[in-house]
PDB file of N, CA and C in Angstrom:
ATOM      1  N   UNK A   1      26.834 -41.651  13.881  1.00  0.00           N
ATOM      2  CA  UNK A   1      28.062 -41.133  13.332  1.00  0.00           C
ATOM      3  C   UNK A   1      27.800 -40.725  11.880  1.00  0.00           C
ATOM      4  N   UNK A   2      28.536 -39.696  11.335  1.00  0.00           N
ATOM      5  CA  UNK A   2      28.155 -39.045   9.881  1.00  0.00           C
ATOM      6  C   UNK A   2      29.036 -39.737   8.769  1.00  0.00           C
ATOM      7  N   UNK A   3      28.452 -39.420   7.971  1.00  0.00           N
ATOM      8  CA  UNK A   3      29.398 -40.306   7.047  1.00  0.00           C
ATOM      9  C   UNK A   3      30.147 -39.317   5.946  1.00  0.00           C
ATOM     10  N   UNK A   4      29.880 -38.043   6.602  1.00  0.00           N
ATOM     11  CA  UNK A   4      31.362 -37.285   6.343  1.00  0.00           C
ATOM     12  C   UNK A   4      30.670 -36.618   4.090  1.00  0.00           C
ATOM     13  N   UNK A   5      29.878 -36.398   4.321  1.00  0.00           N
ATOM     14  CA  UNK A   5      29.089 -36.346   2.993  1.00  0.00           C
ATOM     15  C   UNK A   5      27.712 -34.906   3.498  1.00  0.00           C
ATOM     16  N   UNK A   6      28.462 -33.897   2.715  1.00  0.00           N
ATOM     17  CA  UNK A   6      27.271 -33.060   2.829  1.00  0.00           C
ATOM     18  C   UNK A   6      25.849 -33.291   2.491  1.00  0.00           C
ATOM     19  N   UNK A   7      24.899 -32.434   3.084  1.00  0.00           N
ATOM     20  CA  UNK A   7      23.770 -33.116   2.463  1.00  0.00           C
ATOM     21  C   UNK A   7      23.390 -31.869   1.011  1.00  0.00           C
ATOM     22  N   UNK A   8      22.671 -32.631   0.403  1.00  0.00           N
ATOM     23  CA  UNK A   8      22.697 -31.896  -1.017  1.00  0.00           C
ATOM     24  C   UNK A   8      20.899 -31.610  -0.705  1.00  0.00           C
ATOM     25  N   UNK A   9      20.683 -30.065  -0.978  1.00  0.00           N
ATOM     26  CA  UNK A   9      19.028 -29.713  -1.185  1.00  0.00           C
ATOM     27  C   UNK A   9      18.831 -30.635  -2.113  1.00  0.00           C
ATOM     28  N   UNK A  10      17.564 -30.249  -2.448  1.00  0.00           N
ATOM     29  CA  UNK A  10      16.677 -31.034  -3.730  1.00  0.00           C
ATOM     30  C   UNK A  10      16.828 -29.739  -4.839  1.00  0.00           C
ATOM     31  N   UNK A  11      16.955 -29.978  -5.812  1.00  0.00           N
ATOM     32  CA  UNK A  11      16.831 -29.199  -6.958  1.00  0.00           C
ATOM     33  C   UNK A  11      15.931 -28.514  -7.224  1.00  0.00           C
ATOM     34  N   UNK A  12      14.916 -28.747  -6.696  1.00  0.00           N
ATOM     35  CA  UNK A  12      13.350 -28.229  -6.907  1.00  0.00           C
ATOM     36  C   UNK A  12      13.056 -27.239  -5.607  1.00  0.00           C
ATOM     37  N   UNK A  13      14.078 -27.321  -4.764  1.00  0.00           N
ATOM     38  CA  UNK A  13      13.600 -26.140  -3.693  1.00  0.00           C
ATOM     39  C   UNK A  13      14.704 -25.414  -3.250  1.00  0.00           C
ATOM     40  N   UNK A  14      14.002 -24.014  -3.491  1.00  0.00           N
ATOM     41  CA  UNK A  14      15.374 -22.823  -3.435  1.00  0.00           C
ATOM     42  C   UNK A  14      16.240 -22.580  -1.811  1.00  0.00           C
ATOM     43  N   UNK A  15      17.256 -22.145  -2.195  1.00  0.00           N
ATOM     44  CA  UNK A  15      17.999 -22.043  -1.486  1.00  0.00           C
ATOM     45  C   UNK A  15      17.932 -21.363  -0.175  1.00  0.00           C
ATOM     46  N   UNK A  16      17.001 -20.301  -0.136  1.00  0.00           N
ATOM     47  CA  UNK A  16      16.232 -19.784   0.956  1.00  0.00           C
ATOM     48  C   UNK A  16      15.443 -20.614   1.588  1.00  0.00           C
ATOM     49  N   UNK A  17      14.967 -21.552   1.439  1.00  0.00           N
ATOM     50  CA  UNK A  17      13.835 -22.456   2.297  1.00  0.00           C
ATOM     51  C   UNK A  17      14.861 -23.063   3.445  1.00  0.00           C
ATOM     52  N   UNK A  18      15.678 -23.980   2.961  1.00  0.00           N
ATOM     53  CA  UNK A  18      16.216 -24.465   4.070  1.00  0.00           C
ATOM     54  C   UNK A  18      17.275 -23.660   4.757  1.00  0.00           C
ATOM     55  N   UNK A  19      16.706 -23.245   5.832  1.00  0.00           N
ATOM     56  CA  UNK A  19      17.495 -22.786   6.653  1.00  0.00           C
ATOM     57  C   UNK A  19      16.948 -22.837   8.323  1.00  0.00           C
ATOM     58  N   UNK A  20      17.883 -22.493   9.441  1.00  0.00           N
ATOM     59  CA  UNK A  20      17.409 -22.162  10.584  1.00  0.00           C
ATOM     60  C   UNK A  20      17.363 -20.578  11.121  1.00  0.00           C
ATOM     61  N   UNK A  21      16.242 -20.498  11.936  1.00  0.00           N
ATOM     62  CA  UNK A  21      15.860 -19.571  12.336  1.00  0.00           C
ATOM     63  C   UNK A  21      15.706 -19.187  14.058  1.00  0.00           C
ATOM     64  N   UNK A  22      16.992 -17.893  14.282  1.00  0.00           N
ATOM     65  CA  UNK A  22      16.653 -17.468  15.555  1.00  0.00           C
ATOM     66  C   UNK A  22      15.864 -16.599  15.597  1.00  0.00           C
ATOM     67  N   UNK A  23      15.599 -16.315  16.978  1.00  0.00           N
ATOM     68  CA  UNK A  23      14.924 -14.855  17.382  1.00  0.00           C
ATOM     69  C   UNK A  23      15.855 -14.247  18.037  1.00  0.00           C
ATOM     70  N   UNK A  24      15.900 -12.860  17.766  1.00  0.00           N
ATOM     71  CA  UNK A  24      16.620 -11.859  18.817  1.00  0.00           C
ATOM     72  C   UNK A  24      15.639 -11.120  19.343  1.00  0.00           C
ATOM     73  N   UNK A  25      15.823 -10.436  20.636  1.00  0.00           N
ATOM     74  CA  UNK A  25      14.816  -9.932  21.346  1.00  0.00           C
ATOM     75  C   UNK A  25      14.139  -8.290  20.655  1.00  0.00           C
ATOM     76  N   UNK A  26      14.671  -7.648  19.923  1.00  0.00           N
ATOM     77  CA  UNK A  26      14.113  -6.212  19.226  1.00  0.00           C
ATOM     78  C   UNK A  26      14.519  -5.644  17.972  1.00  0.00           C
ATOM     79  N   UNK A  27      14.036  -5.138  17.269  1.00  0.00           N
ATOM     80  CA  UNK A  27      14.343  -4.813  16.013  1.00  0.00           C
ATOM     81  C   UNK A  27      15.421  -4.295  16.013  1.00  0.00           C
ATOM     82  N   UNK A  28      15.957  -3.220  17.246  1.00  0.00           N
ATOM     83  CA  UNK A  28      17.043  -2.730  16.978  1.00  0.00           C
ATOM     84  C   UNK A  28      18.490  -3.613  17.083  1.00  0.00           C
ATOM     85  N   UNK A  29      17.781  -4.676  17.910  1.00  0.00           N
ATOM     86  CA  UNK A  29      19.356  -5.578  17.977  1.00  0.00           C
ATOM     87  C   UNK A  29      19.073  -6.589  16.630  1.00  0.00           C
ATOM     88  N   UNK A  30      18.235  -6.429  15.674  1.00  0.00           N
ATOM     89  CA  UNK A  30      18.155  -6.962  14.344  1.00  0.00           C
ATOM     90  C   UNK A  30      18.738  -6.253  13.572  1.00  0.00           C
ATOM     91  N   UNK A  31      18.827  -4.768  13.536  1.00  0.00           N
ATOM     92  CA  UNK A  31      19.275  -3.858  12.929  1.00  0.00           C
ATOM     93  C   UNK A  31      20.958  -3.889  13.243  1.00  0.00           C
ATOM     94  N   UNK A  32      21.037  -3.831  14.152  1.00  0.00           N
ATOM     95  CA  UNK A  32      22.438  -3.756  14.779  1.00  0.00           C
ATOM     96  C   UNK A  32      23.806  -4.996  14.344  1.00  0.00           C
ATOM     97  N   UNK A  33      23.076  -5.932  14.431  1.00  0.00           N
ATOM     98  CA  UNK A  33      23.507  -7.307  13.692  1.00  0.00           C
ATOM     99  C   UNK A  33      23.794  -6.937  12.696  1.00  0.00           C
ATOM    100  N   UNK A  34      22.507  -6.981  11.579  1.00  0.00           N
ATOM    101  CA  UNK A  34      22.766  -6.624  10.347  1.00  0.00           C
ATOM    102  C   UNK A  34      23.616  -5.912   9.925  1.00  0.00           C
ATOM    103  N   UNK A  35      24.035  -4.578  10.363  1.00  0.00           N
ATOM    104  CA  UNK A  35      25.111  -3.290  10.489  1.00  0.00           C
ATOM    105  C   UNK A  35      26.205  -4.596  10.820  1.00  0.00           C
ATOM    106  N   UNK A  36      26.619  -4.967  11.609  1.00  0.00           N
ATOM    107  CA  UNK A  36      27.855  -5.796  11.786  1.00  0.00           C
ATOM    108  C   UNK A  36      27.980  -6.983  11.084  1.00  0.00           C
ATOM    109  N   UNK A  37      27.112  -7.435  10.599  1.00  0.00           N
ATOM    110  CA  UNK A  37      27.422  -8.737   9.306  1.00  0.00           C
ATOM    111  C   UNK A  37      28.156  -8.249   8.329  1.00  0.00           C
ATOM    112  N   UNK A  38      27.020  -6.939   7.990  1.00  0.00           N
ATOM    113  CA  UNK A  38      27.827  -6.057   6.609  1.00  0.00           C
ATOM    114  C   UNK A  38      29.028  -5.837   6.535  1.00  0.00           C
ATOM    115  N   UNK A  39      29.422  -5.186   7.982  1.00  0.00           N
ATOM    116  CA  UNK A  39      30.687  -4.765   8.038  1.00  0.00           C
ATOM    117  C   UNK A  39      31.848  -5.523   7.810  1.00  0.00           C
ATOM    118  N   UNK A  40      31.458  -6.793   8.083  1.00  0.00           N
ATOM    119  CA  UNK A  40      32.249  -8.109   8.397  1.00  0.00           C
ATOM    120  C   UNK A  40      32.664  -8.836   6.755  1.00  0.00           C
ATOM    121  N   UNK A  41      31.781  -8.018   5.767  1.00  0.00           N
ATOM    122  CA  UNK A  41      31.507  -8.538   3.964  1.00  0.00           C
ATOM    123  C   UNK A  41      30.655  -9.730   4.368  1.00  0.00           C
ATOM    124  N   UNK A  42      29.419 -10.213   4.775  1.00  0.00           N
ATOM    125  CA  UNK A  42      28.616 -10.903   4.792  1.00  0.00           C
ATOM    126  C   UNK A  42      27.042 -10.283   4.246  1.00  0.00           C
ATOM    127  N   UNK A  43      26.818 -11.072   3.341  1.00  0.00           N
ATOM    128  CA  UNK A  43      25.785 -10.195   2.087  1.00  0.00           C
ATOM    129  C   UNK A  43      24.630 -10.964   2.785  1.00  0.00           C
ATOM    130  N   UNK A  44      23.648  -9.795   3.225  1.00  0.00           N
ATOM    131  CA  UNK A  44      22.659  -9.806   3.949  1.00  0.00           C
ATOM    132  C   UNK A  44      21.490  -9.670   3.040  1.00  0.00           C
ATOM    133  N   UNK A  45      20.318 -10.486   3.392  1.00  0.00           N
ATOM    134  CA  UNK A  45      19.164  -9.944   2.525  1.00  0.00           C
ATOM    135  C   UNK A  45      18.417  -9.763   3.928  1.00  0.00           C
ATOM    136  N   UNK A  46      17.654  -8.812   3.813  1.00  0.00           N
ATOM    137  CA  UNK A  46      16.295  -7.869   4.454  1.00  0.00           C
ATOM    138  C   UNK A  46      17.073  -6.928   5.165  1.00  0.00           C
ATOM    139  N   UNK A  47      16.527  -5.940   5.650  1.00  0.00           N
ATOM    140  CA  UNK A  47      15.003  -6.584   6.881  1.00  0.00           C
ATOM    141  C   UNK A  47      13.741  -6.654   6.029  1.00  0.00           C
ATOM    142  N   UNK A  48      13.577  -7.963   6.346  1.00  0.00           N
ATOM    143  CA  UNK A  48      12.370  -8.533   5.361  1.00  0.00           C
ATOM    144  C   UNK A  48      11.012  -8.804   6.286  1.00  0.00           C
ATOM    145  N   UNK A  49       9.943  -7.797   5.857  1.00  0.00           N
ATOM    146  CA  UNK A  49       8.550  -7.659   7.064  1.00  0.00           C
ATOM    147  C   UNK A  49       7.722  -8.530   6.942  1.00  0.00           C
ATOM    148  N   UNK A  50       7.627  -9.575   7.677  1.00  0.00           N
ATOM    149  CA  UNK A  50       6.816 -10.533   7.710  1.00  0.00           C
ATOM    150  C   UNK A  50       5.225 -10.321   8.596  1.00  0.00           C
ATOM    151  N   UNK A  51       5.103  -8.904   8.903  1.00  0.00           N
ATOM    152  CA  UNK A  51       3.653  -8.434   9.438  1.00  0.00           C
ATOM    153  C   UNK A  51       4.186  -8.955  10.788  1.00  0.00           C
ATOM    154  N   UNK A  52       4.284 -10.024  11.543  1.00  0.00           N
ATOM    155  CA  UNK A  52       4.285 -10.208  13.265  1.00  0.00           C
ATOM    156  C   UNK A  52       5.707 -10.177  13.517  1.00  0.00           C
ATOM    157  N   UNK A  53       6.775 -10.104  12.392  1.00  0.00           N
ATOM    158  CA  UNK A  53       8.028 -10.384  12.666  1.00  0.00           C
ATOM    159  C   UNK A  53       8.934  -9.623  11.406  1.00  0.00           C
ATOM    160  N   UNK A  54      10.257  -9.531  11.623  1.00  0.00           N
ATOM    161  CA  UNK A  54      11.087  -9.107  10.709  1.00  0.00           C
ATOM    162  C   UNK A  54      12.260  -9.687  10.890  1.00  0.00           C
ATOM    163  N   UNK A  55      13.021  -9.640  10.001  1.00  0.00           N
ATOM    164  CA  UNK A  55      13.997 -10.820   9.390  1.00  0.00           C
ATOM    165  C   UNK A  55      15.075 -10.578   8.762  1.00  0.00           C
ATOM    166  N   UNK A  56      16.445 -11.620   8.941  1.00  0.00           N
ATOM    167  CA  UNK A  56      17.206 -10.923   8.013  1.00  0.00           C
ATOM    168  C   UNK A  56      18.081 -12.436   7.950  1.00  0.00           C
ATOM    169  N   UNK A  57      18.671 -12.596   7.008  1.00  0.00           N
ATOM    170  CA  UNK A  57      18.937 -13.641   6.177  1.00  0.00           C
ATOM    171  C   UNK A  57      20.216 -13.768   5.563  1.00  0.00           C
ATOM    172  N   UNK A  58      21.242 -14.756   5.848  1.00  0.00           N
ATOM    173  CA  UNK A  58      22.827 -14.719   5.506  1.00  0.00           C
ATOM    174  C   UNK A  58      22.733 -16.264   5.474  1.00  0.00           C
ATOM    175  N   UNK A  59      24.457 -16.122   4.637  1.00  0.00           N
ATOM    176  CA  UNK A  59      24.844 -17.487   5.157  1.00  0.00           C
ATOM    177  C   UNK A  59      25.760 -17.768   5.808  1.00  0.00           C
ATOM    178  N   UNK A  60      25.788 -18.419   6.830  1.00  0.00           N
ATOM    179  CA  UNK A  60      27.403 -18.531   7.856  1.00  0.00           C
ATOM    180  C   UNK A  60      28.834 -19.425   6.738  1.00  0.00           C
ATOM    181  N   UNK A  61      29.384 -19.855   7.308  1.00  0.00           N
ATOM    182  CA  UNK A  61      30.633 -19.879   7.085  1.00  0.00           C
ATOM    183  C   UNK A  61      30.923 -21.247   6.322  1.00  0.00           C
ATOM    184  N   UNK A  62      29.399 -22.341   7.094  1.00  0.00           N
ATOM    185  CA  UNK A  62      29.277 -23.588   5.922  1.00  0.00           C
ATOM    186  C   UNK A  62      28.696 -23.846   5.188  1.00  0.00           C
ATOM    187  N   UNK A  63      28.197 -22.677   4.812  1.00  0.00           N
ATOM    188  CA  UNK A  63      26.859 -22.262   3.712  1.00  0.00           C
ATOM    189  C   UNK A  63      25.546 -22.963   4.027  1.00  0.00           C
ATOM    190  N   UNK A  64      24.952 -22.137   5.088  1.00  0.00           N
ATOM    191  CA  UNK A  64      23.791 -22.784   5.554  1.00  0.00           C
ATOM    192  C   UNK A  64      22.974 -21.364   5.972  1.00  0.00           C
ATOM    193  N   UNK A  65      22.035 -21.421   5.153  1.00  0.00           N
ATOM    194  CA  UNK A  65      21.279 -20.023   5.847  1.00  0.00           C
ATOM    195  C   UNK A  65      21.050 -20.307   7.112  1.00  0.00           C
ATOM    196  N   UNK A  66      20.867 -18.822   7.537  1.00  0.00           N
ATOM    197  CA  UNK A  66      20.430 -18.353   8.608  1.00  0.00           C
ATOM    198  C   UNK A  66      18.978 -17.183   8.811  1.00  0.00           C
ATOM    199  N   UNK A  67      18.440 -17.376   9.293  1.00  0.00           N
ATOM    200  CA  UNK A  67      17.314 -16.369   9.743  1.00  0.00           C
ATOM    201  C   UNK A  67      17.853 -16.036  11.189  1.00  0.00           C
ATOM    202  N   UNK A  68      17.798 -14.480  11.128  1.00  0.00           N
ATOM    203  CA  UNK A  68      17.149 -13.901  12.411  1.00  0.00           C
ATOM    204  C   UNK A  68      16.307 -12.908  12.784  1.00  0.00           C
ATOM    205  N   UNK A  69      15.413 -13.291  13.195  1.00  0.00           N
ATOM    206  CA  UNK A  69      14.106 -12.719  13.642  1.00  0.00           C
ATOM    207  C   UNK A  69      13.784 -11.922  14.885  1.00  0.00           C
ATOM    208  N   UNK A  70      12.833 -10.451  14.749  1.00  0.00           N
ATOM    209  CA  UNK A  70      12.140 -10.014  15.489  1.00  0.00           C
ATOM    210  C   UNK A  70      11.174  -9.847  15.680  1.00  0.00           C
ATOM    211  N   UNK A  71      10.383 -10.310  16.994  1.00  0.00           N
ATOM    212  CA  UNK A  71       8.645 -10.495  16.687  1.00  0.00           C
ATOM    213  C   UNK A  71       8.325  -8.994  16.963  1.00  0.00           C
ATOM    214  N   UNK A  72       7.213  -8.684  16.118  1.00  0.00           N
ATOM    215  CA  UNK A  72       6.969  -6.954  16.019  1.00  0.00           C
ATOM    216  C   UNK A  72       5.508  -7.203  17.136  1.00  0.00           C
ATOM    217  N   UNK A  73       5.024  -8.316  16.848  1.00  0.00           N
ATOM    218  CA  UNK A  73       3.240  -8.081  17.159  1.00  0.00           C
ATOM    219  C   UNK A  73       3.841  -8.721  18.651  1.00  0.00           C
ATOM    220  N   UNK A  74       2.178  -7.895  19.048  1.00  0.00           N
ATOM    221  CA  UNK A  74       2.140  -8.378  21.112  1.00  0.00           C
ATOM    222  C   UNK A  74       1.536  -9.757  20.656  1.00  0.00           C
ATOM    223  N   UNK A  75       1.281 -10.439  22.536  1.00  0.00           N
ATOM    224  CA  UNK A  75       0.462 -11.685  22.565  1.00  0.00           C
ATOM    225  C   UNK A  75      -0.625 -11.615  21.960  1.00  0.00           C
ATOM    226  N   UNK A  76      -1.496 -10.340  21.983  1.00  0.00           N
ATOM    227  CA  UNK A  76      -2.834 -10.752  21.308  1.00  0.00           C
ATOM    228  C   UNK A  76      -2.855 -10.791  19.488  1.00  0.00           C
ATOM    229  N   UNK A  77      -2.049 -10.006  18.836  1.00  0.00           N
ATOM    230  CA  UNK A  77      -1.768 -10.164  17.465  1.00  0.00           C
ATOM    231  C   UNK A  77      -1.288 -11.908  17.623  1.00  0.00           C
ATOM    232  N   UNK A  78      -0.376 -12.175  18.031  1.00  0.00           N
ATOM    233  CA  UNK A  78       0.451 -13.796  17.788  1.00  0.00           C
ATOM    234  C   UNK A  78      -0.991 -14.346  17.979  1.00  0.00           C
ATOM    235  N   UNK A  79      -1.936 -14.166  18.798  1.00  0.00           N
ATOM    236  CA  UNK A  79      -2.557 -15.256  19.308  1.00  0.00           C
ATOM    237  C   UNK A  79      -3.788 -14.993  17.927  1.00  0.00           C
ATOM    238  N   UNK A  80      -4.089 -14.025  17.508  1.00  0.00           N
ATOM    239  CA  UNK A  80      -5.499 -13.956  16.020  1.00  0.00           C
ATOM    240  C   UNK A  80      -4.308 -14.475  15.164  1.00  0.00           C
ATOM    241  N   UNK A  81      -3.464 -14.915  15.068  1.00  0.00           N
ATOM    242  CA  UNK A  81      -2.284 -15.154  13.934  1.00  0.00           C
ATOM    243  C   UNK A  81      -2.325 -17.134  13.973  1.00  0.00           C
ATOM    244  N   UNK A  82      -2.225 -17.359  15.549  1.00  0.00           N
ATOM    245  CA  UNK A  82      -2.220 -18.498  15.306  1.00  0.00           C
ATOM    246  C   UNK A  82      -3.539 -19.511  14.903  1.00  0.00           C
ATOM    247  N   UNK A  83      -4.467 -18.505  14.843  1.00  0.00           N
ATOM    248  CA  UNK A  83      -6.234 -18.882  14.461  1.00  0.00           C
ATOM    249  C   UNK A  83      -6.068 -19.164  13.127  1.00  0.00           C
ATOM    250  N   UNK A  84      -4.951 -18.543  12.300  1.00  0.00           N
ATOM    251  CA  UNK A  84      -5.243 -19.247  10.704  1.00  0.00           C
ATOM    252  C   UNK A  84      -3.881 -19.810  10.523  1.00  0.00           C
ATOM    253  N   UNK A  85      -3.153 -19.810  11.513  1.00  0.00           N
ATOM    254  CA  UNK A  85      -1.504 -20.453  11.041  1.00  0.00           C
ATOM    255  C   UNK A  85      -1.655 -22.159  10.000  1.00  0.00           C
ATOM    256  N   UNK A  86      -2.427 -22.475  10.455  1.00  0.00           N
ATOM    257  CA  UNK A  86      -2.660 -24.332   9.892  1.00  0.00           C
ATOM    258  C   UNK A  86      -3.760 -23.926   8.599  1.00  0.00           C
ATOM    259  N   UNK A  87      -4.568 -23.263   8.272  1.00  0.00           N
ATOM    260  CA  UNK A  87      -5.027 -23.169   7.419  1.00  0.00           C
ATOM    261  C   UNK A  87      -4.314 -22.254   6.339  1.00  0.00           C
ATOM    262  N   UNK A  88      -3.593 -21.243   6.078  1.00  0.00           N
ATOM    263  CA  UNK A  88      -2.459 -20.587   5.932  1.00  0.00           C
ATOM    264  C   UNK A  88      -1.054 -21.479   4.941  1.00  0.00           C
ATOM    265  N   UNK A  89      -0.646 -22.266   5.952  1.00  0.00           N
ATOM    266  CA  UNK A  89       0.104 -23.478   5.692  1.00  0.00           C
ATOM    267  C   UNK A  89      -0.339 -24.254   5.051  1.00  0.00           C
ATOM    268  N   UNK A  90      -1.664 -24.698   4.933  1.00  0.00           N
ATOM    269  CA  UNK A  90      -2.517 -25.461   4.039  1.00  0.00           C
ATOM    270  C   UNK A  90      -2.433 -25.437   2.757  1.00  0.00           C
ATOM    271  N   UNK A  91      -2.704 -24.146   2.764  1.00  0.00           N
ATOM    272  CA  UNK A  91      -3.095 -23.103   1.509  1.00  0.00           C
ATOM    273  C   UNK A  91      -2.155 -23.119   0.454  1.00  0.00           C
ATOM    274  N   UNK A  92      -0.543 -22.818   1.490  1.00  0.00           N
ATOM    275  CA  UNK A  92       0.364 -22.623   0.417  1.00  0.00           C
ATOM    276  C   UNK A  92       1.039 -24.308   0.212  1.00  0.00           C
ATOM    277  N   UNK A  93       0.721 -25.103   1.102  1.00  0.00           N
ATOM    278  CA  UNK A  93       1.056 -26.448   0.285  1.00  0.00           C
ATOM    279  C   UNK A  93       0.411 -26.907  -0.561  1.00  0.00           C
ATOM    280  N   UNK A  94      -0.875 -26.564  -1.176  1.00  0.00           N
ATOM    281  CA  UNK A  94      -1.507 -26.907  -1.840  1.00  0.00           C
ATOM    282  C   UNK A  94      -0.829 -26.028  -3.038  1.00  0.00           C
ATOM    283  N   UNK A  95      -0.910 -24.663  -2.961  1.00  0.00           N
ATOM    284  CA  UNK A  95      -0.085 -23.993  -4.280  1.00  0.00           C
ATOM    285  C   UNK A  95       0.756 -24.636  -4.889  1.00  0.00           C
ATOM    286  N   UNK A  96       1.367 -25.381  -3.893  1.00  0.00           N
ATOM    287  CA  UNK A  96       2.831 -25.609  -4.189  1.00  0.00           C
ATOM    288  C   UNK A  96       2.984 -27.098  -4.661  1.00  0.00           C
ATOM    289  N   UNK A  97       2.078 -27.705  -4.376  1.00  0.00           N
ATOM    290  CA  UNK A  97       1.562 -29.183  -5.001  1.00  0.00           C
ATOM    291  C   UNK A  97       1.050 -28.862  -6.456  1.00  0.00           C
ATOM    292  N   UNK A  98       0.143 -28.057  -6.231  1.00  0.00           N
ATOM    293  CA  UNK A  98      -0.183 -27.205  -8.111  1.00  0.00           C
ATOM    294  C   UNK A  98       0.921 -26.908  -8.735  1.00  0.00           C
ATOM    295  N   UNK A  99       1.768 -26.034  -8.236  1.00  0.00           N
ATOM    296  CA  UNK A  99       2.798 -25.591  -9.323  1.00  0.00           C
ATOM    297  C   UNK A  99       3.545 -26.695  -9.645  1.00  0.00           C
ATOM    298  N   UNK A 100       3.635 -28.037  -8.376  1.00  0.00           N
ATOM    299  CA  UNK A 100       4.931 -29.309  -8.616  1.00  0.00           C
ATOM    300  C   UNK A 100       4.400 -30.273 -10.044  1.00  0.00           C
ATOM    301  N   UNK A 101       2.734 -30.108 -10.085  1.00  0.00           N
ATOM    302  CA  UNK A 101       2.307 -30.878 -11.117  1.00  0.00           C
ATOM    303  C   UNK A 101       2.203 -30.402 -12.295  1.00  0.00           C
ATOM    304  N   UNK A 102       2.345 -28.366 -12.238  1.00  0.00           N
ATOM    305  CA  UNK A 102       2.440 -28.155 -13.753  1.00  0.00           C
ATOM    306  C   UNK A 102       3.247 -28.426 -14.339  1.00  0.00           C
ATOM    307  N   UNK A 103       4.803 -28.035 -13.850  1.00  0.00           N
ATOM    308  CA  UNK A 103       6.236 -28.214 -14.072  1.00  0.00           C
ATOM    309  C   UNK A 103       6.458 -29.821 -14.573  1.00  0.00           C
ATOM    310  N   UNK A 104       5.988 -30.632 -13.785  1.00  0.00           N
ATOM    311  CA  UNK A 104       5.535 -31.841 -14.552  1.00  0.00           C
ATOM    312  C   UNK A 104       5.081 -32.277 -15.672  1.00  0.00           C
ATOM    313  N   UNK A 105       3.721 -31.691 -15.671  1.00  0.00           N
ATOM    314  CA  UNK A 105       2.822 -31.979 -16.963  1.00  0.00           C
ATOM    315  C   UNK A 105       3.838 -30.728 -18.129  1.00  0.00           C
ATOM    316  N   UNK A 106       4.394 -30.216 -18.228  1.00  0.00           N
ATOM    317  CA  UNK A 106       4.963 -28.826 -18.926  1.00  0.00           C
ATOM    318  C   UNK A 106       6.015 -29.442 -19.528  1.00  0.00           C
TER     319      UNK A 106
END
């Protein structure tokens, strides 16, 4: 049971990170969405090209982003994609451990 208490981000991580993410099946029904969010006064960011996918980014109604996504690449692109996905991810947690300790030491 909840205890009726939003949850609060962390201060240190932007407002775009936390969110959930669908897929819709083609760019054009990404496009099409988007066209009807707008219409609706819902302030959209992208279509944002992520190379295997594209994206577009709001917030619903309890202020919680949203992603929705279209995968652009076939099985064999996803599949050379998932050969560096963990090293990739690595990479940028480590950046991001660097930048947490300059801001620190600074």
């Amino acid at each position: 049971m909840g205890d009726d208490e939003a949850a609060e981000p962390s201060a240190n991580t932007p407002a775009w990170v936390n969110h959930i993410a669908f897929r819709v099946n083609t760019v054009p029904e990404l496009e099409t969405t988007m066209t009807r969010l707008q219409a609706n006064g819902i302030d959209v960011i992208g279509i944002t090209d992520h190379r295997i996918f594209k994206s577009i980014y709001f917030f619903d109604p309890n202020g919680i982003r949203l992603e929705l996504s279209a995968q652009v690449a076939d099985a064999f692109q996803m599949l050379e994609e998932s050969k560096t996905a963990q090293a990739s991810l690595k990479e940028w947690n480590e950046r991001k451990a660097h930048m947490r300790e300059q801001r620190k030491n600074n």
